[in-house]
Protein backbone atom coordinates (compact mmCIF):
# COMPACT_ATOMS: atom_id res chain seq x y z
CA UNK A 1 6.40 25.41 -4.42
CA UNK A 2 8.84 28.42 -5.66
CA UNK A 3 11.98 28.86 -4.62
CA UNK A 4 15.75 27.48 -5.86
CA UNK A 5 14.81 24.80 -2.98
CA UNK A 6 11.55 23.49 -3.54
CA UNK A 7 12.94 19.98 -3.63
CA UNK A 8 14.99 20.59 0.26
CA UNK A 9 11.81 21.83 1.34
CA UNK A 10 9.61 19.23 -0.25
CA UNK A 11 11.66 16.22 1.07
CA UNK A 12 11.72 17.76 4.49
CA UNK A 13 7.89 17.81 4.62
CA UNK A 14 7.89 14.21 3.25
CA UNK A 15 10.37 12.98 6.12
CA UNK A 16 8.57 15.49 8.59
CA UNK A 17 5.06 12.82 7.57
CA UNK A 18 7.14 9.97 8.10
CA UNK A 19 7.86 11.06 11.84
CA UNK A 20 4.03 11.20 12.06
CA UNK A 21 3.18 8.17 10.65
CA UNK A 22 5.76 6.46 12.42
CA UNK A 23 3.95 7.69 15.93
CA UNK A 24 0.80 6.13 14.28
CA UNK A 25 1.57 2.95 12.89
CA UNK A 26 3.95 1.48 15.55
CA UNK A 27 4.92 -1.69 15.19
CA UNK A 28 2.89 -2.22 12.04
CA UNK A 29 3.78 -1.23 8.49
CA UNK A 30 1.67 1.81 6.67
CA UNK A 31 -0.36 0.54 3.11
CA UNK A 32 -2.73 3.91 2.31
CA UNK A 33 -4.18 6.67 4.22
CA UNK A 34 -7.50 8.28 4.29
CA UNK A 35 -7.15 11.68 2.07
CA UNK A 36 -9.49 13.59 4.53
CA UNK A 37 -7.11 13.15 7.84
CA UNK A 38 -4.25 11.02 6.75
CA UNK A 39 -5.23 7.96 8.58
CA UNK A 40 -3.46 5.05 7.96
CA UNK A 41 -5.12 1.76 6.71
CA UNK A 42 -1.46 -0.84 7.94
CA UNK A 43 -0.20 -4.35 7.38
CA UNK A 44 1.17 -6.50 10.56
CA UNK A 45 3.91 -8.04 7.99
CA UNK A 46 4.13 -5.64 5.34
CA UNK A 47 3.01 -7.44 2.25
CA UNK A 48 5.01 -6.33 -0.81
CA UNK A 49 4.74 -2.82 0.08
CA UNK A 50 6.51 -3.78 3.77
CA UNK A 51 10.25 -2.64 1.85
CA UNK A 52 8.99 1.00 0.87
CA UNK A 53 8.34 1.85 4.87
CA UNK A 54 11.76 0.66 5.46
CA UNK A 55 13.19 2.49 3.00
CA UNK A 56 11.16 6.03 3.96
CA UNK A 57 12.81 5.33 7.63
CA UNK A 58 16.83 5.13 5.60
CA UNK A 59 15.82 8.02 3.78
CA UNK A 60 14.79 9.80 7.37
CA UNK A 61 17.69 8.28 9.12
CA UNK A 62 19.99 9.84 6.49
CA UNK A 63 18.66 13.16 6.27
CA UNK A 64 18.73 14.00 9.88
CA UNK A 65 21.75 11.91 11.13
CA UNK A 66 20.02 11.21 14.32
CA UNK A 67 21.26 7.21 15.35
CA UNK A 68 17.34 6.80 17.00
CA UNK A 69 16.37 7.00 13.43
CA UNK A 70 18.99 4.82 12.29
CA UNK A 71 17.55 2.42 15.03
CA UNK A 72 14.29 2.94 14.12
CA UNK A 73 15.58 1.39 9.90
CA UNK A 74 17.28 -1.44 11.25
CA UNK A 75 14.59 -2.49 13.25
CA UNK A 76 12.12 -2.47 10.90
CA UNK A 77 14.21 -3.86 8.18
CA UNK A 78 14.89 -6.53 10.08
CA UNK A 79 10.99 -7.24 10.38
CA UNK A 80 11.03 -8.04 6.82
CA UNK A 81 13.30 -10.79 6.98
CA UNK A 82 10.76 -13.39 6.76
CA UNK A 83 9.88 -12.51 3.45
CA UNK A 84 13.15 -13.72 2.18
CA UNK A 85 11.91 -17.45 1.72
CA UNK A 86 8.53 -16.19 0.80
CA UNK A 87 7.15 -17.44 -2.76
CA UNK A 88 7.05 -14.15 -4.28
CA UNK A 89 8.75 -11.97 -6.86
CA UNK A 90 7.58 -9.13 -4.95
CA UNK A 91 10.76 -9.58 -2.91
CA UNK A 92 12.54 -7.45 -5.20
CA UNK A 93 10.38 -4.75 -4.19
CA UNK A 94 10.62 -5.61 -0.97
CA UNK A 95 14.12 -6.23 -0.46
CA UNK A 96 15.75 -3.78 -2.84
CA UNK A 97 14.36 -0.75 -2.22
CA UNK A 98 13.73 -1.44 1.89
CA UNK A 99 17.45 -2.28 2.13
CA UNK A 100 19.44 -0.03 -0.62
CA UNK A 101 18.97 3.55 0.93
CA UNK A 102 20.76 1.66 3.91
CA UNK A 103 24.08 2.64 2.58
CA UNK A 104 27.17 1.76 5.34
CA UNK A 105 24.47 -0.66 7.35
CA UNK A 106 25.71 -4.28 7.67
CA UNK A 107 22.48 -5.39 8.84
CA UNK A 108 20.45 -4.19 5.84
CA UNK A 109 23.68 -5.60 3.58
CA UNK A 110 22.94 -9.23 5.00
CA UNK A 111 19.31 -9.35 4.62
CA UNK A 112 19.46 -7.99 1.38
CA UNK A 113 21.97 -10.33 0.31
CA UNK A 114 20.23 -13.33 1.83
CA UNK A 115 17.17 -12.40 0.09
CA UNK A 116 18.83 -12.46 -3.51
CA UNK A 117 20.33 -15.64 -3.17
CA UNK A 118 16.82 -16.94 -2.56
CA UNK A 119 15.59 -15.40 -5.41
CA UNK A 120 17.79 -16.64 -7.48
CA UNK A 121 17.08 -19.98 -6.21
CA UNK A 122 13.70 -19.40 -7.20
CA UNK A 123 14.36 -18.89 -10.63
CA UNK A 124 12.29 -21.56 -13.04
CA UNK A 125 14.35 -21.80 -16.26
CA UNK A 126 11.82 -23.55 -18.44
CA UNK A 127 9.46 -20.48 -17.79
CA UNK A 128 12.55 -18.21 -18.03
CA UNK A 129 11.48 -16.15 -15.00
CA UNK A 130 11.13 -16.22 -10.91
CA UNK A 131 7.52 -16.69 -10.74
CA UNK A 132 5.19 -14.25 -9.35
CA UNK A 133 4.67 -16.75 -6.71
CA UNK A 134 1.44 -18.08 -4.87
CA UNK A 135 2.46 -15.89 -1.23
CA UNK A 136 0.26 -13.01 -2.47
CA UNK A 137 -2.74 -15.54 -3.77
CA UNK A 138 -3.64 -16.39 -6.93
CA UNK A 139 -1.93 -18.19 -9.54
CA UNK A 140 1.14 -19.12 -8.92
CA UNK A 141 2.90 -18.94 -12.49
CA UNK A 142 2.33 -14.96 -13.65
CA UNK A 143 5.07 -12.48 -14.94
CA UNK A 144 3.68 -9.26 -14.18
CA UNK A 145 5.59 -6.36 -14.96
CA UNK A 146 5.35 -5.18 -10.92
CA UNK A 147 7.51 -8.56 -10.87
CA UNK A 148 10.73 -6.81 -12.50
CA UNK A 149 11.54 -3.85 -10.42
CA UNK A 150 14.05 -4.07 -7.54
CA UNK A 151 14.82 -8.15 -8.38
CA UNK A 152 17.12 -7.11 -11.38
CA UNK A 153 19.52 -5.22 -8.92
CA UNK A 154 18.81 -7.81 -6.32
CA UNK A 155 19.31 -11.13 -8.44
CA UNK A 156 22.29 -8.65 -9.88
CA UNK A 157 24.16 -8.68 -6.45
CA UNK A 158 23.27 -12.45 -5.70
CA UNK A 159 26.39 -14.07 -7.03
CA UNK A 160 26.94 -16.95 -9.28
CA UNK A 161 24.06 -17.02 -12.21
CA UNK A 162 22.58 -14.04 -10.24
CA UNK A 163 23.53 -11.46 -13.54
CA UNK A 164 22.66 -13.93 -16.21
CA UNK A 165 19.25 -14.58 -14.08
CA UNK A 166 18.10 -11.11 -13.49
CA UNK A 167 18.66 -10.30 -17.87
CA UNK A 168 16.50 -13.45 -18.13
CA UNK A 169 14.06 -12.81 -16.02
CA UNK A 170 13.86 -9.25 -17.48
CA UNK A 171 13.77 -9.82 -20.80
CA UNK A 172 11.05 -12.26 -20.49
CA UNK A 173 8.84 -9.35 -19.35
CA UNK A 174 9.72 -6.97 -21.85
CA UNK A 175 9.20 -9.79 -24.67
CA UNK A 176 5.79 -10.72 -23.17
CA UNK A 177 4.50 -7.14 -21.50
CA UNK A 178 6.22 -5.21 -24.86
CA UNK A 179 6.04 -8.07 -27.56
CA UNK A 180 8.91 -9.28 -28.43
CA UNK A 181 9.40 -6.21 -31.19
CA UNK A 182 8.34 -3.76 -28.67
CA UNK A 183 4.85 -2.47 -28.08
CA UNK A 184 4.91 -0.94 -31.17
CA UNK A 185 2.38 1.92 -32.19
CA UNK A 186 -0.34 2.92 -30.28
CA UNK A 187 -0.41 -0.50 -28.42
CA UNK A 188 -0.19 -0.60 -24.46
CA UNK A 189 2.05 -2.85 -22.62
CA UNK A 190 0.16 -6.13 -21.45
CA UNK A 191 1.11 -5.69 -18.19
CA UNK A 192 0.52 -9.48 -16.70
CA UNK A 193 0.53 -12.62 -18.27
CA UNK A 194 0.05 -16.75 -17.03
CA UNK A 195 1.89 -19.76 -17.93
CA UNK A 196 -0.13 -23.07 -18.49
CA UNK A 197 1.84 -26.28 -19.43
CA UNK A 198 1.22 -27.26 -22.65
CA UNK A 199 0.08 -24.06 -24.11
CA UNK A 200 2.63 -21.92 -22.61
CA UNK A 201 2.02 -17.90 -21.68
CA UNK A 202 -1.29 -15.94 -22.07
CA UNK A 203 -2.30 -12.71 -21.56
CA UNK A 204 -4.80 -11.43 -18.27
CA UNK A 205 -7.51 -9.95 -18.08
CA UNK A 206 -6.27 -7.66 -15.39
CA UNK A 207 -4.03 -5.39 -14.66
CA UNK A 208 -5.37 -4.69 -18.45
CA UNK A 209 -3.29 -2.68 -21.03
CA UNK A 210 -2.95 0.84 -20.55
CA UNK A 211 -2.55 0.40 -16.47
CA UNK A 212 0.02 3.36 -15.69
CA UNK A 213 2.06 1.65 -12.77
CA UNK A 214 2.76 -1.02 -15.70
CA UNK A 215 4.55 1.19 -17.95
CA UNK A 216 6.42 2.66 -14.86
CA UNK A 217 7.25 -0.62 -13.36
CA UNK A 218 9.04 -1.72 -16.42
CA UNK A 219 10.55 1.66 -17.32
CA UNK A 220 12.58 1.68 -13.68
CA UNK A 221 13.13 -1.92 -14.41
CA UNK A 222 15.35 -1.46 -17.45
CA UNK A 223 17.09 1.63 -15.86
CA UNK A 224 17.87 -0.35 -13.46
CA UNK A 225 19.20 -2.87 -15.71
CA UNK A 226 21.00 -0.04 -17.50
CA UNK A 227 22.88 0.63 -14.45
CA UNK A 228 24.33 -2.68 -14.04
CA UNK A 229 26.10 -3.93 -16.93
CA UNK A 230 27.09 -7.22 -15.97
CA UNK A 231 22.53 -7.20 -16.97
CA UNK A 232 23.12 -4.34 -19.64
CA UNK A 233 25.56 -6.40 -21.49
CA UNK A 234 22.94 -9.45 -22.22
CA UNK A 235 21.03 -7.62 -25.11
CA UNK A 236 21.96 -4.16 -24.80
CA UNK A 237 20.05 -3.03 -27.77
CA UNK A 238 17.05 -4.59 -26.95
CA UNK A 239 17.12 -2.96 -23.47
CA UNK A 240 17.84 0.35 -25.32
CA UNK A 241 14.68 -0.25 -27.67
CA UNK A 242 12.84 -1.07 -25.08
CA UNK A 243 13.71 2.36 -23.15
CA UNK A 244 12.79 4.30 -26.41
CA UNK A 245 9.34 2.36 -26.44
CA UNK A 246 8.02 3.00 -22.65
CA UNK A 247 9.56 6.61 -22.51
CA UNK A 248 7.61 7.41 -25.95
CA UNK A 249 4.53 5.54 -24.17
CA UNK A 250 5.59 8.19 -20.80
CA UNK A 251 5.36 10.96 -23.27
CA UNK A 252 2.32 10.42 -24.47
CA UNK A 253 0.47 8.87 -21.59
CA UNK A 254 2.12 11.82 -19.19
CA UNK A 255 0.82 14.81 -21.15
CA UNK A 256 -0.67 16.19 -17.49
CA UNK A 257 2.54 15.02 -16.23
CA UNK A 258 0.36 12.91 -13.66
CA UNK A 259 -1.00 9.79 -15.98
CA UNK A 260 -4.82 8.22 -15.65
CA UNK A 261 -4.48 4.98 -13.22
CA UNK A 262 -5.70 3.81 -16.94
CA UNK A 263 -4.90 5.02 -20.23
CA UNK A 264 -7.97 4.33 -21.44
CA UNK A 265 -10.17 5.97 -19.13
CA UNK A 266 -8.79 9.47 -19.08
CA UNK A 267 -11.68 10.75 -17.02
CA UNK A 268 -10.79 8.48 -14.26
CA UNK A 269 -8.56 8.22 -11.21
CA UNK A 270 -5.06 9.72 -11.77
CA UNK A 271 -2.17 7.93 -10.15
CA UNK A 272 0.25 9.77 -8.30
CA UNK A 273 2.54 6.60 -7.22
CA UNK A 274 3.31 6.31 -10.76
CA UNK A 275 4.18 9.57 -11.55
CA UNK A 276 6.85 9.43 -8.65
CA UNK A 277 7.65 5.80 -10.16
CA UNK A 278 8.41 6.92 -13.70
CA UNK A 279 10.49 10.18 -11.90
CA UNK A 280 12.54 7.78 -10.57
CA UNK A 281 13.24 5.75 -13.38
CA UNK A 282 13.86 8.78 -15.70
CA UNK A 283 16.75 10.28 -13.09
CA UNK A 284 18.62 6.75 -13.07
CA UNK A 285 18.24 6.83 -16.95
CA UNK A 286 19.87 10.09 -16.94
CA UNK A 287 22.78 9.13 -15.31
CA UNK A 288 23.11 5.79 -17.57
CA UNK A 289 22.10 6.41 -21.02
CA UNK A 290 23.35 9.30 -22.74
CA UNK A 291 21.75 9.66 -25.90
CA UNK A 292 18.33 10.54 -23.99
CA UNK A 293 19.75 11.75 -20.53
CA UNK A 294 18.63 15.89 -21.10
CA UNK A 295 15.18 15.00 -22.22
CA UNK A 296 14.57 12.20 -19.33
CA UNK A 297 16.00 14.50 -16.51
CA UNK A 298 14.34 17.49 -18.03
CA UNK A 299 11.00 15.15 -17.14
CA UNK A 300 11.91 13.92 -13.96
CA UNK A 301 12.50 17.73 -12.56
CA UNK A 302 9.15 18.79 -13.88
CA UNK A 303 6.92 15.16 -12.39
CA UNK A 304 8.57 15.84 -9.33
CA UNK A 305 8.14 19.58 -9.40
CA UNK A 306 4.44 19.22 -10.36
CA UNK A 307 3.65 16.17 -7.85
CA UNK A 308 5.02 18.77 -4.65
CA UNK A 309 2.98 21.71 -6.24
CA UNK A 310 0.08 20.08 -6.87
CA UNK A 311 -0.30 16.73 -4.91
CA UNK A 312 1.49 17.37 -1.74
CA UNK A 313 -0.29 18.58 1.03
CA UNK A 314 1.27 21.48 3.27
CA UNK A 315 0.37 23.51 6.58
CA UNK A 316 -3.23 24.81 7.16
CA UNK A 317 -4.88 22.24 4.71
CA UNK A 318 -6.39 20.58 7.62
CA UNK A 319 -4.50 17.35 6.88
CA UNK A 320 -1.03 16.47 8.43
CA UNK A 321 1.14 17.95 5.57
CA UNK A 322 3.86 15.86 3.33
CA UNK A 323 0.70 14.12 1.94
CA UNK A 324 1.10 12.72 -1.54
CA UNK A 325 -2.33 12.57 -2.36
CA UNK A 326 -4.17 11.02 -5.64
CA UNK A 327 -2.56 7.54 -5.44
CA UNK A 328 -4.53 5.33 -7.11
CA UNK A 329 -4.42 1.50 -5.32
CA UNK A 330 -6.47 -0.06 -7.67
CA UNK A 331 -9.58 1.90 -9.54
CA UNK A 332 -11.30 -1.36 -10.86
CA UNK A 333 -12.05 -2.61 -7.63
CA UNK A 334 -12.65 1.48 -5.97
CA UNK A 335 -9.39 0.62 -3.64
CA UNK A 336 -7.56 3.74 -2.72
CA UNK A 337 -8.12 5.51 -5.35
CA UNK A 338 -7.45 8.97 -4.41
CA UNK A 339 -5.10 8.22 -1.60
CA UNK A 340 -1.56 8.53 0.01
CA UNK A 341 0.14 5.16 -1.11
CA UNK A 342 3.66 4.02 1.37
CA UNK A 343 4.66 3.60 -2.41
CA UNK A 344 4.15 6.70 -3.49
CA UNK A 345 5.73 8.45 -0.47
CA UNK A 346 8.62 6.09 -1.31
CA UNK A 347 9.48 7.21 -4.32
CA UNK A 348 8.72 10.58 -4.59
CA UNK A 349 11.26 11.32 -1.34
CA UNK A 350 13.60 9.33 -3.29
CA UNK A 351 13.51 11.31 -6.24
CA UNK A 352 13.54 14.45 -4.04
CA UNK A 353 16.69 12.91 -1.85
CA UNK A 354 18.53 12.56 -5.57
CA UNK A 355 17.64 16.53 -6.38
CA UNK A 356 18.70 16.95 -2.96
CA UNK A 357 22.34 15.32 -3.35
CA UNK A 358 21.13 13.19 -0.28
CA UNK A 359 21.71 10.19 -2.04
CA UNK A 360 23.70 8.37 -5.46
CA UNK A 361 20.14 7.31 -7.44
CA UNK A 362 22.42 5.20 -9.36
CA UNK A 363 22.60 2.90 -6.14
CA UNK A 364 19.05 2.60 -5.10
């Protein structure tokens, strides 16, 4: 796209999509779609991506102004409220990010704050985190860096411990995904690790090292963190080593601007969802920490700017346009790997909607 308003223009194709797949999806919540025609493959609950569909329908409601679209957000953030008591760390993405575009709505206030003080309840000190949780399946006792994101502003707001909880919970990922040191060079994040009594955490085998919606997971998590200094002000220069480490790890894994789904396998599926992830985190990081804020919103303008150029389908491509194509799901087991991921739609309108002035990214 050319133009002083590529990112208007952009965002109003991305809302323009969520009209569509709103008309498609009804009552159920959108997970991928099919890159030949845009079908969507949906959830009846939402699973962890059920907040990012809630959020797309804030971002819509606030663009246009219309109160059916308003509507349309509450209602569907309201669907998500029995997730709150779920056994998942997922809630943060769940709660945070389909509630905090909401700005002004009571409702979405409520639910969100309901959901943190659950959280926090959830919280297992002797582990030092709120577990990854056994509502997704699997093992129960994980920190996985997909775990931090969206529950450090959540447990943030909670009240109480809610602060001192969320800078916990944190810096138990970076000290286990990172190393306690940082990741050092050359060496990927470990991106997801298990807790056994008696021999305490170990790394797994999957997502392995090198993942790219690891490193972006964790670099939104600490700008988040950055934003909110009753966190920041925990260890404030380990967050700020930590931010040095992942956004020299962006640098180098982002030299296409759009990383491999795997560092390691540069011939593989590229993942657009983290692009649009990292985007994110690099605006909110410009607004929070100075002595990097020209470089990281030099590289959030040109993610974003590449991701609408290149990834984002428009009229006469035979698909419905606002399309962010080449998300990769997961390439290991050939899910979704060259699709339109809720997730990815999510973030890229959000980064679009900050360009835009539509919203304060320091809030979301």
């Amino acid at each position: 796209m050319t133009g002083d308003d590529w990112a208007g223009r952009a965002l109003a194709s991305v809302i323009d999509r969520v009209t569509v797949t709103e008309t498609e999806v009804g009552a159920r919540f959108p997970l991928y779609a099919e890159p030949a025609d845009g079908r969507w493959k949906t959830t009846g609950r939402g699973s962890w991506t059920g907040g990012f569909w809630a959020g797309l329908l804030w971002l819509r409601a606030r663009r246009t102004g219309d109160e059916a679209h308003r509507s349309a957000a509450v209602r569907c953030t309201a669907r998500l409220a029995p997730w709150a008591d779920a056994d998942t760390a997922t809630r943060g993405l769940i709660f945070w990010y389909g509630t905090a575009p909401a700005f002004g709505s009571a409702e979405a206030a409520a639910l969100r704050n309901t959901a943190g003080r659950a959280c926090l309840d959830s919280y297992d000190p002797e582990i030092g985190v709120v577990p990854w949780g056994a509502a997704l399946g699997g093992p129960r006792l994980l920190a996985r860096a997909d775990a931090v994101p969206g529950l450090v502003p959540l447990l943030a707001g909670a009240g109480g411990e809610g602060p001192a909880v969320a800078a916990a919970h944190l810096h138990r990922h970076l000290d286990l995904c990172l190393g306690a040191e940082g990741a050092g060079s050359g060496r990927r994040p470990r991106p997801a690790w298990q807790f056994e009594a008696g021999t305490g955490w170990s790394p797994c085998a999957a997502p392995a090292p090198g993942w790219s919606r690891g490193e972006a997971w964790l670099l939104l998590a600490v700008a988040d963190a950055l934003l909110h200094p009753e966190v920041a002000g925990h260890r404030p220069e380990r967050l700020a080593f930590a931010a040095e480490q992942l956004l020299a790890q962006s640098e180098a894994l982002t030299g296409r601007i759009v990383p491999s789904d795997e560092a390691f396998r540069p011939r593989g599926p590229v993942d657009t969802s983290a692009a649009a992830i990292t985007a994110v985190a690099l605006l909110k990081l410009s607004r929070v920490w100075a002595p990097r804020a020209a470089v990281c919103s030099y590289r959030a303008v040109a993610i974003l700017s590449r991701l609408t150029e290149a990834h984002l389908t428009g009229p006469g491509s035979g698909r419905p346009a606002g399309m962010l194509l080449d998300g990769c799901y997961d390439a290991a087991k050939g899910l979704a790997v060259r699709h339109e991921l809720i997730w990815g739609d999510f973030f890229l309108a959000l980064g679009l909607a900050a360009l835009d002035d539509l919203v304060d990214i320091t809030r979301v």
